[in-house]
PDB file of N, CA and C in Angstrom:
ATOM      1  N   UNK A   1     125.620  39.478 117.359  1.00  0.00           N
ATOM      2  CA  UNK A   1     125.673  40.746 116.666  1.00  0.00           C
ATOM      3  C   UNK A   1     126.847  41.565 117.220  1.00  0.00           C
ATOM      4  N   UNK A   2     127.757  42.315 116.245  1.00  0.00           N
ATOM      5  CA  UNK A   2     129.056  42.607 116.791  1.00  0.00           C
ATOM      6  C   UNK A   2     128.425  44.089 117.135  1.00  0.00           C
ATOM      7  N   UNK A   3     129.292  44.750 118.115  1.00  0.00           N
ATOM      8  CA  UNK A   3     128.403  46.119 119.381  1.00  0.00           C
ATOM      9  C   UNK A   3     129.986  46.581 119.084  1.00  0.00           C
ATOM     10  N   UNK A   4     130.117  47.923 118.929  1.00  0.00           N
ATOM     11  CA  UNK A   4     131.078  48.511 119.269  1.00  0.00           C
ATOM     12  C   UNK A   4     131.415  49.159 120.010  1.00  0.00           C
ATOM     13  N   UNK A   5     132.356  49.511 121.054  1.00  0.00           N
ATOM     14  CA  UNK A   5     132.880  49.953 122.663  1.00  0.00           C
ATOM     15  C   UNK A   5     131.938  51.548 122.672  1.00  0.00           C
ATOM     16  N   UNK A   6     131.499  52.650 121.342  1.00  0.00           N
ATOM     17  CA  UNK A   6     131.054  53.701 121.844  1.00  0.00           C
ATOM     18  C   UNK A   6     129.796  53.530 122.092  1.00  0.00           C
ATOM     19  N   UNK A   7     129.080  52.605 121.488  1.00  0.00           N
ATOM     20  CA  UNK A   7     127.252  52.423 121.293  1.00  0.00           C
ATOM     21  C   UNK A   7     126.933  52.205 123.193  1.00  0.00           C
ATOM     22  N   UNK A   8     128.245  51.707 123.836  1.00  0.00           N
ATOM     23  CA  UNK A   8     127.831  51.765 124.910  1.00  0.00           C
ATOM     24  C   UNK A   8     128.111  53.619 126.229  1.00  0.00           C
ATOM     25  N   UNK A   9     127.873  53.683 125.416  1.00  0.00           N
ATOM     26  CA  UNK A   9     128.715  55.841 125.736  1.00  0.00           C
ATOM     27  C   UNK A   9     127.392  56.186 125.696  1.00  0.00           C
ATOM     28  N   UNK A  10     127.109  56.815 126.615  1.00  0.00           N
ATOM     29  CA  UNK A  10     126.339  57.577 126.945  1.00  0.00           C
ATOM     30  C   UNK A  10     126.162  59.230 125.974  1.00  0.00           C
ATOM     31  N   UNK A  11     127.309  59.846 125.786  1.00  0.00           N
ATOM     32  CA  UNK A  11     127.634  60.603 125.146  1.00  0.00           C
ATOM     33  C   UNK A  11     127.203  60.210 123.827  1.00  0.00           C
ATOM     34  N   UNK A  12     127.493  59.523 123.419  1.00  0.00           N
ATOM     35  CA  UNK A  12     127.442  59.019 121.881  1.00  0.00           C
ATOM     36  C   UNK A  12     126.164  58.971 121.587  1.00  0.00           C
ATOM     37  N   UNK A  13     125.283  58.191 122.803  1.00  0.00           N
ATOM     38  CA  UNK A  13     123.639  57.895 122.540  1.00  0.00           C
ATOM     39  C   UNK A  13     122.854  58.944 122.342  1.00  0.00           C
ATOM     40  N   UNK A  14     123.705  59.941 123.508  1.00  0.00           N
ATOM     41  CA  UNK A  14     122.678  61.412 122.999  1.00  0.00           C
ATOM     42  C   UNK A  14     123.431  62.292 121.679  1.00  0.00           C
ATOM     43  N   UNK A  15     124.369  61.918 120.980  1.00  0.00           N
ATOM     44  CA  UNK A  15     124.699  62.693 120.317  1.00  0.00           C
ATOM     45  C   UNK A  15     124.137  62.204 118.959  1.00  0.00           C
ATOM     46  N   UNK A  16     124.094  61.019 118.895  1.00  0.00           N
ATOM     47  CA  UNK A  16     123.753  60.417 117.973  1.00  0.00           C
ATOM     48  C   UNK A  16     121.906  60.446 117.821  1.00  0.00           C
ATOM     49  N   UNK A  17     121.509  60.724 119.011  1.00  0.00           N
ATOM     50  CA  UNK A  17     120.038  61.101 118.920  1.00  0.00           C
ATOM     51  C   UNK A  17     119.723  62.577 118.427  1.00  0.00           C
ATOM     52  N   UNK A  18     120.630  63.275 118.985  1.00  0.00           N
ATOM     53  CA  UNK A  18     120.241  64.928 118.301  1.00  0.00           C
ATOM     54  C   UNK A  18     120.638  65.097 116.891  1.00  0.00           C
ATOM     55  N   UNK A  19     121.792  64.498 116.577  1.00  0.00           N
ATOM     56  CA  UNK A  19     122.242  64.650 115.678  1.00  0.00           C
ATOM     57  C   UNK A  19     120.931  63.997 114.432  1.00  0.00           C
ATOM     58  N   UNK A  20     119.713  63.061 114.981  1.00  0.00           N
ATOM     59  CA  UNK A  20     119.292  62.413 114.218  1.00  0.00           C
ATOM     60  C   UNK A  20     117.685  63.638 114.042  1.00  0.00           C
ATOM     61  N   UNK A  21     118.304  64.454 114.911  1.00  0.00           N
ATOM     62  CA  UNK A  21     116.900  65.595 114.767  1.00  0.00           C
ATOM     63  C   UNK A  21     117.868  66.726 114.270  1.00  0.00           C
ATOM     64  N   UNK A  22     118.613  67.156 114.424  1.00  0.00           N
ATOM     65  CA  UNK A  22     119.409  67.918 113.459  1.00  0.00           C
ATOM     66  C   UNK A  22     119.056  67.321 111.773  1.00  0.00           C
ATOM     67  N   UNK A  23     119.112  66.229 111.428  1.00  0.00           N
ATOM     68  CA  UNK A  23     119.045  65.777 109.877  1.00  0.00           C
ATOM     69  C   UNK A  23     117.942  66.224 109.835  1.00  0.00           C
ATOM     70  N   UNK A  24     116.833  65.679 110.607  1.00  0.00           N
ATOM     71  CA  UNK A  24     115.221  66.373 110.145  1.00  0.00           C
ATOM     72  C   UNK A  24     114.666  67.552 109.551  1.00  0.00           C
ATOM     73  N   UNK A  25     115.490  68.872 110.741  1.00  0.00           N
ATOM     74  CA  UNK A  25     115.581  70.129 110.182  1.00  0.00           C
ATOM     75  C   UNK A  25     116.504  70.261 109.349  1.00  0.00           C
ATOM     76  N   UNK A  26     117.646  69.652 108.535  1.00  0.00           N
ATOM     77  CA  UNK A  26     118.070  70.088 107.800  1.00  0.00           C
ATOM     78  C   UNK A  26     117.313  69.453 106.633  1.00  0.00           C
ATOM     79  N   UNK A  27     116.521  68.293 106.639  1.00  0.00           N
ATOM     80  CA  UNK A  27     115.359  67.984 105.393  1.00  0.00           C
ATOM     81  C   UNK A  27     114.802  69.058 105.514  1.00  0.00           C
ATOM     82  N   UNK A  28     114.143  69.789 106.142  1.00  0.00           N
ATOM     83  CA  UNK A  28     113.073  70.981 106.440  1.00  0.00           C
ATOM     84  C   UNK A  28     113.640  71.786 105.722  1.00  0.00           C
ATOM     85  N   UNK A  29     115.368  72.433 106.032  1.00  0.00           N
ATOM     86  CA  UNK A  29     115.662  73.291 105.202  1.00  0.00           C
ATOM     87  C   UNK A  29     116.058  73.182 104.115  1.00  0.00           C
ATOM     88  N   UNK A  30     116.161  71.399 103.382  1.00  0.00           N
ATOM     89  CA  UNK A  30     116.414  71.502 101.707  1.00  0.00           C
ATOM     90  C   UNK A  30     115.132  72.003 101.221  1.00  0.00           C
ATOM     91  N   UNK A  31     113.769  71.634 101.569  1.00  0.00           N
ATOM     92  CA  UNK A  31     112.569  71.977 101.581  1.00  0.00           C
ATOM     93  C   UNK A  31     112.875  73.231 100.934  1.00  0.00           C
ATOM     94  N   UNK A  32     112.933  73.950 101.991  1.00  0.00           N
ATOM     95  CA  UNK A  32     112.954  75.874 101.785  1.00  0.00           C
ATOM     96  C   UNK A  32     114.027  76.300 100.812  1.00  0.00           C
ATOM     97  N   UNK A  33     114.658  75.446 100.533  1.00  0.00           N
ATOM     98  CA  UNK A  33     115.825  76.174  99.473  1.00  0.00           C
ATOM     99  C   UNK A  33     117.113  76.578 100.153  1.00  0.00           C
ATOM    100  N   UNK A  34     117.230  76.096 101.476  1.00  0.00           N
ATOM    101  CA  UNK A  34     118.390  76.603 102.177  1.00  0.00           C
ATOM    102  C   UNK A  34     119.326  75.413 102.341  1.00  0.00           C
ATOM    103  N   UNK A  35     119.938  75.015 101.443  1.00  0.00           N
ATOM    104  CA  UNK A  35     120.507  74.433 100.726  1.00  0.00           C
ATOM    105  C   UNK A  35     121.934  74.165 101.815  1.00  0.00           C
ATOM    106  N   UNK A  36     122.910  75.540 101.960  1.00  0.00           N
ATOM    107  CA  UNK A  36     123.975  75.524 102.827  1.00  0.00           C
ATOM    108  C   UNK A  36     123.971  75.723 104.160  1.00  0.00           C
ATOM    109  N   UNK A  37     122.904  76.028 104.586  1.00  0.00           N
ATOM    110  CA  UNK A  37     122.240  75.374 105.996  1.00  0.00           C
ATOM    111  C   UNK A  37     121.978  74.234 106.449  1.00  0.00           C
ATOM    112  N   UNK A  38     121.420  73.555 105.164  1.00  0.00           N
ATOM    113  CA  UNK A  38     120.904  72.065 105.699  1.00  0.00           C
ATOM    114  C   UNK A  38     122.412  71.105 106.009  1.00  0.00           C
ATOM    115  N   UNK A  39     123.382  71.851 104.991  1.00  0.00           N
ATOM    116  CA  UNK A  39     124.748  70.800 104.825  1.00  0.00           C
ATOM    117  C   UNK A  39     125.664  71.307 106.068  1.00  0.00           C
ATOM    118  N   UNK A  40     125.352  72.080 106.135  1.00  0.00           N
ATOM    119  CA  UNK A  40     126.278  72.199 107.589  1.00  0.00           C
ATOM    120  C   UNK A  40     125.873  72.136 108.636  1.00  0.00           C
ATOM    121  N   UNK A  41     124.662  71.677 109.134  1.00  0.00           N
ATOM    122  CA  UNK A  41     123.534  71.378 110.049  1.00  0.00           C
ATOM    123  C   UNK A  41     124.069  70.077 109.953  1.00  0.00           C
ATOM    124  N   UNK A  42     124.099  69.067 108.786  1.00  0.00           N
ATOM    125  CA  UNK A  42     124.011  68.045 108.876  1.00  0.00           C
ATOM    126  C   UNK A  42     125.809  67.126 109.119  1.00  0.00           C
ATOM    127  N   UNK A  43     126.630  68.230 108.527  1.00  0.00           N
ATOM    128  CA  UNK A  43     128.124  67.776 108.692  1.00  0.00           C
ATOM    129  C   UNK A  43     128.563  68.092 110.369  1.00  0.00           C
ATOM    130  N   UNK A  44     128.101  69.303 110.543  1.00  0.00           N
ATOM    131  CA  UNK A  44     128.139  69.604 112.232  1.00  0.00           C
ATOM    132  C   UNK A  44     127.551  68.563 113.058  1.00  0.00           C
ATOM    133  N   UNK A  45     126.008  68.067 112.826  1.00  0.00           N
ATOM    134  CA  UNK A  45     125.510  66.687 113.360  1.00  0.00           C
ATOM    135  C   UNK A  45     126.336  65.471 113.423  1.00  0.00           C
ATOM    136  N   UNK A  46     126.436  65.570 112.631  1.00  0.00           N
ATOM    137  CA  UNK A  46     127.184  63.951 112.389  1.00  0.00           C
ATOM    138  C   UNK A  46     128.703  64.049 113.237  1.00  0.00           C
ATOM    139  N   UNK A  47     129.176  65.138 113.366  1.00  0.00           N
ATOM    140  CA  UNK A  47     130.384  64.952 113.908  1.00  0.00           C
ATOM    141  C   UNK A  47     130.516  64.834 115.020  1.00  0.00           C
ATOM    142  N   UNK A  48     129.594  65.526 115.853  1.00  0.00           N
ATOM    143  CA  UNK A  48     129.362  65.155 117.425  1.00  0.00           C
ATOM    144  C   UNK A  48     129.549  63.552 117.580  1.00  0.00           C
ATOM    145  N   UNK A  49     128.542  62.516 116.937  1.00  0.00           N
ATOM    146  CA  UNK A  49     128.616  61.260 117.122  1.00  0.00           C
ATOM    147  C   UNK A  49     129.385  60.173 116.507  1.00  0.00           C
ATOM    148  N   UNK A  50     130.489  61.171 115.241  1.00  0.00           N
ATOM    149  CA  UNK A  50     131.720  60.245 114.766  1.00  0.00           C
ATOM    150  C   UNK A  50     132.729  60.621 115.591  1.00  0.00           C
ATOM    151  N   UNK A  51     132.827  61.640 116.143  1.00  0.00           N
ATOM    152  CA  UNK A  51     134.419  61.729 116.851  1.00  0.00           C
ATOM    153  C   UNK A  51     133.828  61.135 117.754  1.00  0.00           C
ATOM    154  N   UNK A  52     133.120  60.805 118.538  1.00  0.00           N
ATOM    155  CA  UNK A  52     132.931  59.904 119.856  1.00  0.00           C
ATOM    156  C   UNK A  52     133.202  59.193 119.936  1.00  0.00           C
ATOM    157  N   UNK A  53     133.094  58.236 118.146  1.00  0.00           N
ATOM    158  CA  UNK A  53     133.152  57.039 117.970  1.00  0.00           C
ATOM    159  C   UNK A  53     134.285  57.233 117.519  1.00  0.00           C
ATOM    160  N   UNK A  54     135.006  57.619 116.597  1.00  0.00           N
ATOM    161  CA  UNK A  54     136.278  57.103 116.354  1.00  0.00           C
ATOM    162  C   UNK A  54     137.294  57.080 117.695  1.00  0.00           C
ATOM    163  N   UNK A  55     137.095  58.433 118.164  1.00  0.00           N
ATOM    164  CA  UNK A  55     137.654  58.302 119.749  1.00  0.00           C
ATOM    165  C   UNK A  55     137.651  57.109 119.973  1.00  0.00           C
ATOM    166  N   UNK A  56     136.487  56.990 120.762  1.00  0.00           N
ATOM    167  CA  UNK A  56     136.695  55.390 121.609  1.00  0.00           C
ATOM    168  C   UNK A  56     137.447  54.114 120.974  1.00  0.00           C
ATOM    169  N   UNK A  57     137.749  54.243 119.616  1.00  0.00           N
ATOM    170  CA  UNK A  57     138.743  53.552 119.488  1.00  0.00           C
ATOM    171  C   UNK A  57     140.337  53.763 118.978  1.00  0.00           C
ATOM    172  N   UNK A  58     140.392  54.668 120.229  1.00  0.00           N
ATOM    173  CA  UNK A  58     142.067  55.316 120.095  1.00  0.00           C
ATOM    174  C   UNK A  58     142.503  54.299 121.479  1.00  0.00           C
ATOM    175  N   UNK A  59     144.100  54.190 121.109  1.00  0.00           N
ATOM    176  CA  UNK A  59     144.524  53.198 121.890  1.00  0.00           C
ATOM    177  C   UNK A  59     144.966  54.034 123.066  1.00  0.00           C
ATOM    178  N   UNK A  60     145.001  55.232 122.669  1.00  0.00           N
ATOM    179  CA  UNK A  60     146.074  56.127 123.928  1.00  0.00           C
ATOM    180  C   UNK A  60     144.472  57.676 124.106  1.00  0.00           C
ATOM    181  N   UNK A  61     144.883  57.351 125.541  1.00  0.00           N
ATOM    182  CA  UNK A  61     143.586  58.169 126.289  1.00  0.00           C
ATOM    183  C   UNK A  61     143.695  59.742 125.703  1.00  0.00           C
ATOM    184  N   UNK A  62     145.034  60.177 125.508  1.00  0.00           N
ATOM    185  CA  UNK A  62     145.028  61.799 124.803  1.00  0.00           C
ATOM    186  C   UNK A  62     144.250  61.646 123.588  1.00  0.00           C
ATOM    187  N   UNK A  63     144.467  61.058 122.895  1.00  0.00           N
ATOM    188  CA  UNK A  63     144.219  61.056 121.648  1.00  0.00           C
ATOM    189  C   UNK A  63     142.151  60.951 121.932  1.00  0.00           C
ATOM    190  N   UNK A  64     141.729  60.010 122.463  1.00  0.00           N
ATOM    191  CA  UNK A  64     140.793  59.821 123.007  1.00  0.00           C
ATOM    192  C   UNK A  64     139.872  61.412 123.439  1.00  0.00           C
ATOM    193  N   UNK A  65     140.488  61.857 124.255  1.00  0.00           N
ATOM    194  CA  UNK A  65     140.305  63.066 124.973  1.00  0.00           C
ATOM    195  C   UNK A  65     140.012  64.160 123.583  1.00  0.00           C
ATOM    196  N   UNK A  66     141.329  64.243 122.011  1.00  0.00           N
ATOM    197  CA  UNK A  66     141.111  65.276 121.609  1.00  0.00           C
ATOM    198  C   UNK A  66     139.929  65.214 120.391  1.00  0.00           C
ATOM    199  N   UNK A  67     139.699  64.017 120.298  1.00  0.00           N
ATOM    200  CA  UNK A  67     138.163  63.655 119.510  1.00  0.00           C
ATOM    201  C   UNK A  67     137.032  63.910 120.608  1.00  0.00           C
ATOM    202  N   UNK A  68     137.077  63.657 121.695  1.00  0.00           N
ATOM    203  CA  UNK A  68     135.892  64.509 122.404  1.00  0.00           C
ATOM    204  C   UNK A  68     136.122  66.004 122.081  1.00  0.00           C
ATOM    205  N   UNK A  69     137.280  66.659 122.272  1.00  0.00           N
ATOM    206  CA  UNK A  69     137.294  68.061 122.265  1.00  0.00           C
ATOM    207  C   UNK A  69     136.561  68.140 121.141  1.00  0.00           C
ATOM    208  N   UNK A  70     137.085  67.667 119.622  1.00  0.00           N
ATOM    209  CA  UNK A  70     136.212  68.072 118.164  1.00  0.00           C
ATOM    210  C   UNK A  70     134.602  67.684 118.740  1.00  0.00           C
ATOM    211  N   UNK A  71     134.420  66.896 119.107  1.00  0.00           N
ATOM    212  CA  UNK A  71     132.910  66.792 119.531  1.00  0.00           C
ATOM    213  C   UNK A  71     132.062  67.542 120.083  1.00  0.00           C
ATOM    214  N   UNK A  72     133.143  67.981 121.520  1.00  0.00           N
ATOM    215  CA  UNK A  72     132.428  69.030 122.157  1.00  0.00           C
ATOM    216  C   UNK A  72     132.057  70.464 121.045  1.00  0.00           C
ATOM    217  N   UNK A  73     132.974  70.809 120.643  1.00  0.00           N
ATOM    218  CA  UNK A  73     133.291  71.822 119.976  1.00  0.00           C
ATOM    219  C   UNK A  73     131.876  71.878 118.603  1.00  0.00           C
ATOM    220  N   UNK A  74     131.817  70.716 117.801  1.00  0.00           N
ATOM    221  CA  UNK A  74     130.732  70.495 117.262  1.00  0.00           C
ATOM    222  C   UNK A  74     129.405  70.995 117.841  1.00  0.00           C
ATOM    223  N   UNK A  75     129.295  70.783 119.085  1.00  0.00           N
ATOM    224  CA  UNK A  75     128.049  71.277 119.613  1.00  0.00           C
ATOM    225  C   UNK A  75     128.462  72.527 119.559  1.00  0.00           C
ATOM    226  N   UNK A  76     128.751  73.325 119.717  1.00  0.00           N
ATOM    227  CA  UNK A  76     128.976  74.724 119.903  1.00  0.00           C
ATOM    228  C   UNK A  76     128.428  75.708 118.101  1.00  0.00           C
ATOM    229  N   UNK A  77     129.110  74.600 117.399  1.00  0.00           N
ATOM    230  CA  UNK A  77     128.940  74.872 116.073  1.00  0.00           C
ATOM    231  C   UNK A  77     127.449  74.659 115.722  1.00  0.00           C
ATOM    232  N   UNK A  78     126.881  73.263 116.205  1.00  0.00           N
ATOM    233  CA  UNK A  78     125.331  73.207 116.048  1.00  0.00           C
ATOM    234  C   UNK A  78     124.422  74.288 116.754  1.00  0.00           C
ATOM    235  N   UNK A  79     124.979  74.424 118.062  1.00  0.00           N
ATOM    236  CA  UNK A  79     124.076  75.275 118.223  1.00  0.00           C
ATOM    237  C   UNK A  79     124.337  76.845 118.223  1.00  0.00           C
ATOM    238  N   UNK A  80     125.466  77.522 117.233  1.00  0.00           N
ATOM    239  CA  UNK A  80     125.493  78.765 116.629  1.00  0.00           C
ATOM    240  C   UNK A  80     124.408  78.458 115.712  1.00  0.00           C
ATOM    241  N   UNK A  81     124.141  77.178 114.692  1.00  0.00           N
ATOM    242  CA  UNK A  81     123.402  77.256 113.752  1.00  0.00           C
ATOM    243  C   UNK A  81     122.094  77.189 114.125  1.00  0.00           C
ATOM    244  N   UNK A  82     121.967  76.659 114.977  1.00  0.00           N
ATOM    245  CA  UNK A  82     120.658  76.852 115.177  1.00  0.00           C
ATOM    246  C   UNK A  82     120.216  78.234 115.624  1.00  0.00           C
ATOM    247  N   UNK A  83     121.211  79.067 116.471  1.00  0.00           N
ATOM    248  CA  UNK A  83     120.351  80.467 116.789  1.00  0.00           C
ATOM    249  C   UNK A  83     120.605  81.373 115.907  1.00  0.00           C
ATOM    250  N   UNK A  84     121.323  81.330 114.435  1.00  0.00           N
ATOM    251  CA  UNK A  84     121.354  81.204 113.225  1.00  0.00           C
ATOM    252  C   UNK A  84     119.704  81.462 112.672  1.00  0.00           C
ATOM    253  N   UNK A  85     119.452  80.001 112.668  1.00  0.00           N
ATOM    254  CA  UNK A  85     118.569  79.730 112.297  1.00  0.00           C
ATOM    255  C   UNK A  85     116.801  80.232 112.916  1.00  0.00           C
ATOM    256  N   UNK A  86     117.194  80.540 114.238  1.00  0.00           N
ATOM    257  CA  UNK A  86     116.122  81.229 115.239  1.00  0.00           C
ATOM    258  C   UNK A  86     115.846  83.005 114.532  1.00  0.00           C
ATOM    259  N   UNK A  87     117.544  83.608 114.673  1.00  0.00           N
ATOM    260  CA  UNK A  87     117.530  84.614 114.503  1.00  0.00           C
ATOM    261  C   UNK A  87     116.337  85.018 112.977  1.00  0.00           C
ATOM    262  N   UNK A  88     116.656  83.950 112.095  1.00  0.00           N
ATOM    263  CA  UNK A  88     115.970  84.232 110.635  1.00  0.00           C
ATOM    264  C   UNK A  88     114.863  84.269 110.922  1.00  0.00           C
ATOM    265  N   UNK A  89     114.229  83.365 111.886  1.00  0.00           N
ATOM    266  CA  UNK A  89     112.975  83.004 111.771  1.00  0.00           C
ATOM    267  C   UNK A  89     112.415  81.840 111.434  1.00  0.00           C
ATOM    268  N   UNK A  90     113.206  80.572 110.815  1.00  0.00           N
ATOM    269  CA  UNK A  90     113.422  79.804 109.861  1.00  0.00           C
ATOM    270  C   UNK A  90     112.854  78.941 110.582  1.00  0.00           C
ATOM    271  N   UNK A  91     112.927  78.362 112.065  1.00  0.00           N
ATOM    272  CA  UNK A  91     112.623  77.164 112.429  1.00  0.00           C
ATOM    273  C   UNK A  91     111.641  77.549 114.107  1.00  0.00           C
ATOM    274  N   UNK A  92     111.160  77.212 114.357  1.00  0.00           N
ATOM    275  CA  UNK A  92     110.059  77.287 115.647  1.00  0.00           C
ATOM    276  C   UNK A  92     111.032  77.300 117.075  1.00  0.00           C
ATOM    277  N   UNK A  93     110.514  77.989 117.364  1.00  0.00           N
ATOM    278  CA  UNK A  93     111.570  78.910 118.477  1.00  0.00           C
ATOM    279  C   UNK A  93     111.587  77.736 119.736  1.00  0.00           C
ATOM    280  N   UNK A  94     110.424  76.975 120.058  1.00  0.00           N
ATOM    281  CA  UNK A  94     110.211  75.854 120.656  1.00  0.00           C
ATOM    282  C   UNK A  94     111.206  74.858 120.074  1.00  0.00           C
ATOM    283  N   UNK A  95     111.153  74.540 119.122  1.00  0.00           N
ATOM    284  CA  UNK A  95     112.230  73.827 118.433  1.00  0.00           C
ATOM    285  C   UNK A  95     113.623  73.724 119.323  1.00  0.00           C
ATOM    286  N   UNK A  96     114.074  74.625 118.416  1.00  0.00           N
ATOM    287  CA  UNK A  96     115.459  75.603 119.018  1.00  0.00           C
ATOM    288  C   UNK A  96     115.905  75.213 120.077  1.00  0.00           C
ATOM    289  N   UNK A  97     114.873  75.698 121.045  1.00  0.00           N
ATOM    290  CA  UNK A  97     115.235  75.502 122.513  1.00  0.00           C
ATOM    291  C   UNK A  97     115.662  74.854 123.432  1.00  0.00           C
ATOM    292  N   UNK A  98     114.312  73.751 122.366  1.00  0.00           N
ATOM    293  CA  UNK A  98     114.728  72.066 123.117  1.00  0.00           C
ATOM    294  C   UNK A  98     115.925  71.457 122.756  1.00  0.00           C
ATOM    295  N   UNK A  99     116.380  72.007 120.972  1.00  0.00           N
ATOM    296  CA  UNK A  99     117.376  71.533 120.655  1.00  0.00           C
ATOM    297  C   UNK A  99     118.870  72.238 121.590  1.00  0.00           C
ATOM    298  N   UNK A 100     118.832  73.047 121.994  1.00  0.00           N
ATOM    299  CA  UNK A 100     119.909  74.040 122.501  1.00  0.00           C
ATOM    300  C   UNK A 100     119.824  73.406 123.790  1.00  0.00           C
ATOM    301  N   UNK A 101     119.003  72.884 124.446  1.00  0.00           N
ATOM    302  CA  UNK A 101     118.702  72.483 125.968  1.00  0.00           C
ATOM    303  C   UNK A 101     119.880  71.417 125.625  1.00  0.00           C
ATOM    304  N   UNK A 102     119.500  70.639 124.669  1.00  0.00           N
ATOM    305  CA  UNK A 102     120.439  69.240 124.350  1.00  0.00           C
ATOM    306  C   UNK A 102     121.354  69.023 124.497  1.00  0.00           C
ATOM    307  N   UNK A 103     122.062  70.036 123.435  1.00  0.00           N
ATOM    308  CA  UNK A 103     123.270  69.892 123.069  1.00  0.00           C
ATOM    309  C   UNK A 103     124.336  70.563 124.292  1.00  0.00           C
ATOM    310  N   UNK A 104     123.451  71.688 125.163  1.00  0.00           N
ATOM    311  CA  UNK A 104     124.357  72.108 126.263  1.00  0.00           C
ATOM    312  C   UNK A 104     124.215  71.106 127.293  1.00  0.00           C
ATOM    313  N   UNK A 105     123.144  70.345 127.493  1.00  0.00           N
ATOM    314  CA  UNK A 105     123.488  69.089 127.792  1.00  0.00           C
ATOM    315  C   UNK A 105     124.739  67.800 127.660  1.00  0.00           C
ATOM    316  N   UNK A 106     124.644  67.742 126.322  1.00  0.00           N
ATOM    317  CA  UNK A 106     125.754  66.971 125.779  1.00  0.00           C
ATOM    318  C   UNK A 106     126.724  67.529 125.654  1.00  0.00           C
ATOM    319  N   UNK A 107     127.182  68.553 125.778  1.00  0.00           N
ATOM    320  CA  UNK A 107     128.491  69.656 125.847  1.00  0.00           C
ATOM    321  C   UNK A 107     129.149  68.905 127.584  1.00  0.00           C
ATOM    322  N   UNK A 108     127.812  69.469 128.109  1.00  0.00           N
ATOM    323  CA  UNK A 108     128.442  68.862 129.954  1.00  0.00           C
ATOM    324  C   UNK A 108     128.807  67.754 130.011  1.00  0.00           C
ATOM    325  N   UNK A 109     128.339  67.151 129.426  1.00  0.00           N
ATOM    326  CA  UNK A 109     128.676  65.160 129.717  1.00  0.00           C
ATOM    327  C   UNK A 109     129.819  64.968 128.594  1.00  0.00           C
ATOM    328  N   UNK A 110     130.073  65.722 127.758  1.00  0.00           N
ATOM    329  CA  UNK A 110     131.628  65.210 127.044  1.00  0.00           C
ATOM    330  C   UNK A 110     132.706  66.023 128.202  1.00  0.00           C
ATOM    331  N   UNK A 111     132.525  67.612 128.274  1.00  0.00           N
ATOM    332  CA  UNK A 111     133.445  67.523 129.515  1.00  0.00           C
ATOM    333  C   UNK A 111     133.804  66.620 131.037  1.00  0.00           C
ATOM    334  N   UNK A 112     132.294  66.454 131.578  1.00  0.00           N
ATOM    335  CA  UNK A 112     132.530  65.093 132.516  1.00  0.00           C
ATOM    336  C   UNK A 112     133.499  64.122 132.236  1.00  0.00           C
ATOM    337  N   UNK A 113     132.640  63.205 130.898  1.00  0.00           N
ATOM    338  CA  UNK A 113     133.326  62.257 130.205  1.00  0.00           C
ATOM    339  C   UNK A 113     135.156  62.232 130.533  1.00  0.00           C
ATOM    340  N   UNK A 114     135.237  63.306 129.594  1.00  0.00           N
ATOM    341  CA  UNK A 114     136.807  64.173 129.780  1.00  0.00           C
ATOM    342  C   UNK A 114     137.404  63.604 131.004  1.00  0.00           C
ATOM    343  N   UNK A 115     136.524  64.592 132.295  1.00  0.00           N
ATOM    344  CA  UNK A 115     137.594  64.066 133.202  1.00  0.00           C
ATOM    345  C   UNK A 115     137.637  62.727 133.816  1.00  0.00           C
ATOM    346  N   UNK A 116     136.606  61.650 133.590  1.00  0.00           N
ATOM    347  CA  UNK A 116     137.000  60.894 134.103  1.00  0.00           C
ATOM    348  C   UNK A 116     137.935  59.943 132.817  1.00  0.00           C
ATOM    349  N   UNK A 117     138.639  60.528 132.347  1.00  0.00           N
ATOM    350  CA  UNK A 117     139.725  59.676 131.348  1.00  0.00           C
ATOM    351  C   UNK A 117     141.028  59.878 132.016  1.00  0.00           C
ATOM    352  N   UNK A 118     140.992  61.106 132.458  1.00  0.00           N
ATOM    353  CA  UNK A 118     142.345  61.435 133.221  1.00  0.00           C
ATOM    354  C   UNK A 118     143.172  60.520 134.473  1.00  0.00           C
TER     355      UNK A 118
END
């Protein structure tokens, strides 16, 4: 079975895991009618764990480095939406939290990541 160089990234595993609870709540919010929430919940998700991956297959380490930056940066964007989404009321504050615990999680380990490319 062919494995590609990010599935083994640590980064990627958790991004690609939140990102897979990010889609959930954004089913939750097609539910409710919040239509341009759910799509940018879900384009912000997904990008954390495609620039990881397209990264890792850049031949030159900068280039490498500035698809983590879009990644990192993605989290920042997920989790405006989510306290977005707190502020409304929209999603369980427990939720939120754990999700925000995450992603500032995964924020630290793409900067780590970062430096050990240098």
């Amino acid at each position: 079975m062919t494995k590609f160089r990010f599935e083994d990234l640590e980064i990627w595993k958790l991004a690609i895991d939140i990102g897979d609870e990010l889609f959930d709540i954004a089913d939750a919010l097609d539910k409710k009618r919040l239509y341009r929430f759910a799509e940018q919940l879900r384009g912000a998700g997904m990008s954390m764990s495609n620039n990881i991956a397209e990264g890792s297959g850049s031949i030159s380490v900068n280039e490498f480095h500035q698809f983590l930056n879009i990644a990192r940066r993605s989290t920042f964007e997920n989790a405006n939406i989510l306290i977005l989404l707190r502020r409304r009321k929209i999603i369980e504050e427990e939720t939120i939290e754990t999700l925000l615990d995450k992603l500032d999680h995964l924020c630290r380990m793409i900067t780590n990541f970062q430096k050990t490319l240098k």
